[in-house]
Protein backbone atom coordinates (compact mmCIF):
# COMPACT_ATOMS: atom_id res chain seq x y z
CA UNK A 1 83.66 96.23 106.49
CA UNK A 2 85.72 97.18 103.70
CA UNK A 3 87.16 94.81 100.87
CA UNK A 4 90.39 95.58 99.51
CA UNK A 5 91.20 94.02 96.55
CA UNK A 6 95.37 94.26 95.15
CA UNK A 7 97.08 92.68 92.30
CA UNK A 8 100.84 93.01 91.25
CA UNK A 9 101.31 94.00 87.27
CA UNK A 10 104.34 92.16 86.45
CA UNK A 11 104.17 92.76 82.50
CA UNK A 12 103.46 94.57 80.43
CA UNK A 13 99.84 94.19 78.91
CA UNK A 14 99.29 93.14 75.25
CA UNK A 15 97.34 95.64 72.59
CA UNK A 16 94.02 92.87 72.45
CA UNK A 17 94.66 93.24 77.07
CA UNK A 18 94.47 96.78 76.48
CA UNK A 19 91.33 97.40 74.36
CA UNK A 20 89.47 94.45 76.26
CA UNK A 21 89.95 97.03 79.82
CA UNK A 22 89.48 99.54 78.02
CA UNK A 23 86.19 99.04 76.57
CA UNK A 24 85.00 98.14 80.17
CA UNK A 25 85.40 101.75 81.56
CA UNK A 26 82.65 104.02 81.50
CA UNK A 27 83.78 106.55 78.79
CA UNK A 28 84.24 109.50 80.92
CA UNK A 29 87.02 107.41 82.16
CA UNK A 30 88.05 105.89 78.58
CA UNK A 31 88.43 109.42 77.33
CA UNK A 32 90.18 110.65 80.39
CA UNK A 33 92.83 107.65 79.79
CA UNK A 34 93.45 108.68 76.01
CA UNK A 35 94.89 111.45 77.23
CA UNK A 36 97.53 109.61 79.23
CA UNK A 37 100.72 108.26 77.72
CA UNK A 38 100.72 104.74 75.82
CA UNK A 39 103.47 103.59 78.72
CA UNK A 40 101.50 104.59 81.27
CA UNK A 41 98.06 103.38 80.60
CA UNK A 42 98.63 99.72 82.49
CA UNK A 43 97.96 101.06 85.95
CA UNK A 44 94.98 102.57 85.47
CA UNK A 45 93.43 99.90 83.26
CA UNK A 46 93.99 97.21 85.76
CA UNK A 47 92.76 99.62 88.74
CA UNK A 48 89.61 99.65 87.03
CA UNK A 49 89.36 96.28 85.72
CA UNK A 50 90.14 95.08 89.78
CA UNK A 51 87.49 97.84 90.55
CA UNK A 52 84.90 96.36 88.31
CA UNK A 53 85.88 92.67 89.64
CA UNK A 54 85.45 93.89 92.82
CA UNK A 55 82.01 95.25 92.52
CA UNK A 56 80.29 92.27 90.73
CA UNK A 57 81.64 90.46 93.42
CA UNK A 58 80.60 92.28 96.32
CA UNK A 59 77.38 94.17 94.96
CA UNK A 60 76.79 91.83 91.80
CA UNK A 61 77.52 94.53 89.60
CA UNK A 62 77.93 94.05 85.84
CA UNK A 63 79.43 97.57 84.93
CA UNK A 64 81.15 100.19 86.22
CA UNK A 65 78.75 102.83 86.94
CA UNK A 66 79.50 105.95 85.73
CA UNK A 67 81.98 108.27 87.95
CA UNK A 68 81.90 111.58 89.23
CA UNK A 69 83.94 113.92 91.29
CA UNK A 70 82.47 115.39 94.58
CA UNK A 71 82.95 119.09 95.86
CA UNK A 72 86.55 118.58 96.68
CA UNK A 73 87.61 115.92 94.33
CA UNK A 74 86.68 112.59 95.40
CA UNK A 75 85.38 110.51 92.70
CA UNK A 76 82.09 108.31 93.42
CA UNK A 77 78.93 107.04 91.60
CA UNK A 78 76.30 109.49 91.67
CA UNK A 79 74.01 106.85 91.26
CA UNK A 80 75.20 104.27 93.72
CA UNK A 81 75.51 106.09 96.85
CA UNK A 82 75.62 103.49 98.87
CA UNK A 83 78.85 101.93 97.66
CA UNK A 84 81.92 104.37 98.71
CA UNK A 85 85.34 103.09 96.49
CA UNK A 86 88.75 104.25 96.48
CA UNK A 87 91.63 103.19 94.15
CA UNK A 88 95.25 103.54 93.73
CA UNK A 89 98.03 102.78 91.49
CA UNK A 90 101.84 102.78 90.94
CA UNK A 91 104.53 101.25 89.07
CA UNK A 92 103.74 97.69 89.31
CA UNK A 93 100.87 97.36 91.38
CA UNK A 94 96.94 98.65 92.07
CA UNK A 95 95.36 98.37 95.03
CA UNK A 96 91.14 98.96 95.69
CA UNK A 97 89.21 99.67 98.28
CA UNK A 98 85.39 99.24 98.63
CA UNK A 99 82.78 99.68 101.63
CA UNK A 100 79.67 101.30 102.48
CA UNK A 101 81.06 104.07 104.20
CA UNK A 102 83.76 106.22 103.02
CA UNK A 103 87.56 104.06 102.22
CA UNK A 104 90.63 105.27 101.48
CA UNK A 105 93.31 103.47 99.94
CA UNK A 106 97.15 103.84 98.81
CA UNK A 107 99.77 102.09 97.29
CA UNK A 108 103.63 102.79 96.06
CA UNK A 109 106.25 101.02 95.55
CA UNK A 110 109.55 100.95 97.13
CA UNK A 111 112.23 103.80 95.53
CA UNK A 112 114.47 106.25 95.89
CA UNK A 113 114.17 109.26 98.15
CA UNK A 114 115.83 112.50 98.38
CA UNK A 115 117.14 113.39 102.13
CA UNK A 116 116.02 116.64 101.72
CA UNK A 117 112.02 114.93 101.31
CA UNK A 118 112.95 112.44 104.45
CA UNK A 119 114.08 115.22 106.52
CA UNK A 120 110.87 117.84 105.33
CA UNK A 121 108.49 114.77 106.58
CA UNK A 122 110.58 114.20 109.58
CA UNK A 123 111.40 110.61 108.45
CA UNK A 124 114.81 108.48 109.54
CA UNK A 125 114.87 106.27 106.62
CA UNK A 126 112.78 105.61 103.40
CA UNK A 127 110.78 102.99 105.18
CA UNK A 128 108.96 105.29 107.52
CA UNK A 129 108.73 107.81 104.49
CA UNK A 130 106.45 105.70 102.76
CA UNK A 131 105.05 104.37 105.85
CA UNK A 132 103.76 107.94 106.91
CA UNK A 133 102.74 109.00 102.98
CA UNK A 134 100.99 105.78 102.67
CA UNK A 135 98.88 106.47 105.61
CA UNK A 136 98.47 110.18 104.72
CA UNK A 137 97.59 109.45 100.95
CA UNK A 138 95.09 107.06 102.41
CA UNK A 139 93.41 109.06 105.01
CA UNK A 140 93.41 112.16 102.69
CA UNK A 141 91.49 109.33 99.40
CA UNK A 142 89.13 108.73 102.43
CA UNK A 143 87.73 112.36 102.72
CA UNK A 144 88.56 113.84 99.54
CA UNK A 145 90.71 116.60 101.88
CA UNK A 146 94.36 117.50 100.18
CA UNK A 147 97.28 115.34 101.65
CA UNK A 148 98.33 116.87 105.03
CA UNK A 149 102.29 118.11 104.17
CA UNK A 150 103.06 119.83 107.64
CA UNK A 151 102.09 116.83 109.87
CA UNK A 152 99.52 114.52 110.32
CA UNK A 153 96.25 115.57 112.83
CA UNK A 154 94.83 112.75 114.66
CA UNK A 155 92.52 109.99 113.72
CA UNK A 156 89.13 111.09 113.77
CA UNK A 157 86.47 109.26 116.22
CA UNK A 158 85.08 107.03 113.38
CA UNK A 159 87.99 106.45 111.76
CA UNK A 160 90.52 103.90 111.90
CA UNK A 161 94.00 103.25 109.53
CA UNK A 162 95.47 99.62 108.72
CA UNK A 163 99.12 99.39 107.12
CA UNK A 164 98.47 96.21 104.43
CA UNK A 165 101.08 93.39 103.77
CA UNK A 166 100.44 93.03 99.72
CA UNK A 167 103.21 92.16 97.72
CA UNK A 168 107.27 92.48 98.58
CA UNK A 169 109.05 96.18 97.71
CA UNK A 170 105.38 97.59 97.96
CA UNK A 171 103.65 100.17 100.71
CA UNK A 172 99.77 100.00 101.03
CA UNK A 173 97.81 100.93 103.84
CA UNK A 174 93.87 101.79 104.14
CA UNK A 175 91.70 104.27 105.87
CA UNK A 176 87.86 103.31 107.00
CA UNK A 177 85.04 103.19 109.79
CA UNK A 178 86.69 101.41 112.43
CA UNK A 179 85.72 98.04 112.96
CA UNK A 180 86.71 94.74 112.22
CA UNK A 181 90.36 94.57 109.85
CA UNK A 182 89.11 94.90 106.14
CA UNK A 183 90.23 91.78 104.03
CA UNK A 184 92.51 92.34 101.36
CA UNK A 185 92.89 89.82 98.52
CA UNK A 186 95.72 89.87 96.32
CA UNK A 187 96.02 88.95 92.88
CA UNK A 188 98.40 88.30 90.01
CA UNK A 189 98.03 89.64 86.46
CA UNK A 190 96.88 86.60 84.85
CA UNK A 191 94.30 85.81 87.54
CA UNK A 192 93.05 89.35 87.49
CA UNK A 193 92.73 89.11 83.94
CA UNK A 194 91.25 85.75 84.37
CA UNK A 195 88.87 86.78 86.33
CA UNK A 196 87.43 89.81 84.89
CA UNK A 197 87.12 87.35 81.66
């Protein structure tokens, strides 16, 4: 069964919130997020910091282990095979996913849409835009395949896709083995910080 971990990011973070999740990433992934813009540096940290919460309490790990990318892009940890994760992150919000078998998981919030974009994925409003790129996003995090553009092929024998309720304004869905509904916890900033102490 998969758990799915979310929490909404309704501040900004302070400099001593920043280096704390900072200095818990692995620093493959500390380097990688130098690179990225000051203002744009919450999302990730907190995707990682829920990531890391979410492993010492499912596994009882300590640490993030150290990350790689597979053949067509997916990251995982070489030397946990056993524990398949998938994150995601947008304006306001991160959402994690974590089983033994491959997850995939996807999150945006609510905006503005072009029509030409609603009418290229065949979608009426901007509801059932995100609706359909959550669940595409999701399934696509799940394999490490690109994001299907021209249409969406059918659900694969071992594979089953749950649209998530987290937080108001927000789209989030997950892809995984079928089987029992994963459960999703959701989590403000403070308590995620709180928690990952």
């Amino acid at each position: 069964m998969a758990d799915l971990w979310a929490a909404r990011l309704d501040r900004p973070l302070t400099a001593a919130e920043t280096a704390c999740l900072a200095a818990l990433l692995p620093s493959e992934r500390r380097q990688r997020l130098e690179r990225t813009a000051p203002d744009k540096r919450r999302e990730p940290l907190c995707a990682y910091g829920l990531l890391r919460l979410a492993l010492r309490k499912r596994w009882g790990l300590t640490a993030l282990p150290a990350i790689a990318l597979g053949p067509l892009g997916k990251p995982a940890f070489p030397e946990r095979p056993d524990i398949c994760f998938s994150i995601s992150h947008t304006d306001g919000a991160v959402l994690v996913g974590l089983s033994d078998q491959p997850v995939g998981v996807d999150i945006q919030v609510h905006r503005l849409v072009g029509a030409g974009l609603l009418r290229r994925f065949g979608a009426e409003t901007v509801d059932v835009f995100f609706q359909s790129w959550v669940r595409r996003e999701a399934r696509a995090k799940r394999t490490g395949a690109p994001v299907e553009l021209r249409g969406e092929s059918p659900l694969a024998p071992e594979e089953e896709y749950w649209p998530l309720d987290t937080f108001p304004g927000f789209f989030a869905g997950v892809s995984a083995a079928r089987g029992e509904a994963p459960l999703l916890r959701t989590l403000d900033l403070e308590t995620l910080l709180r928690m990952i102490g």
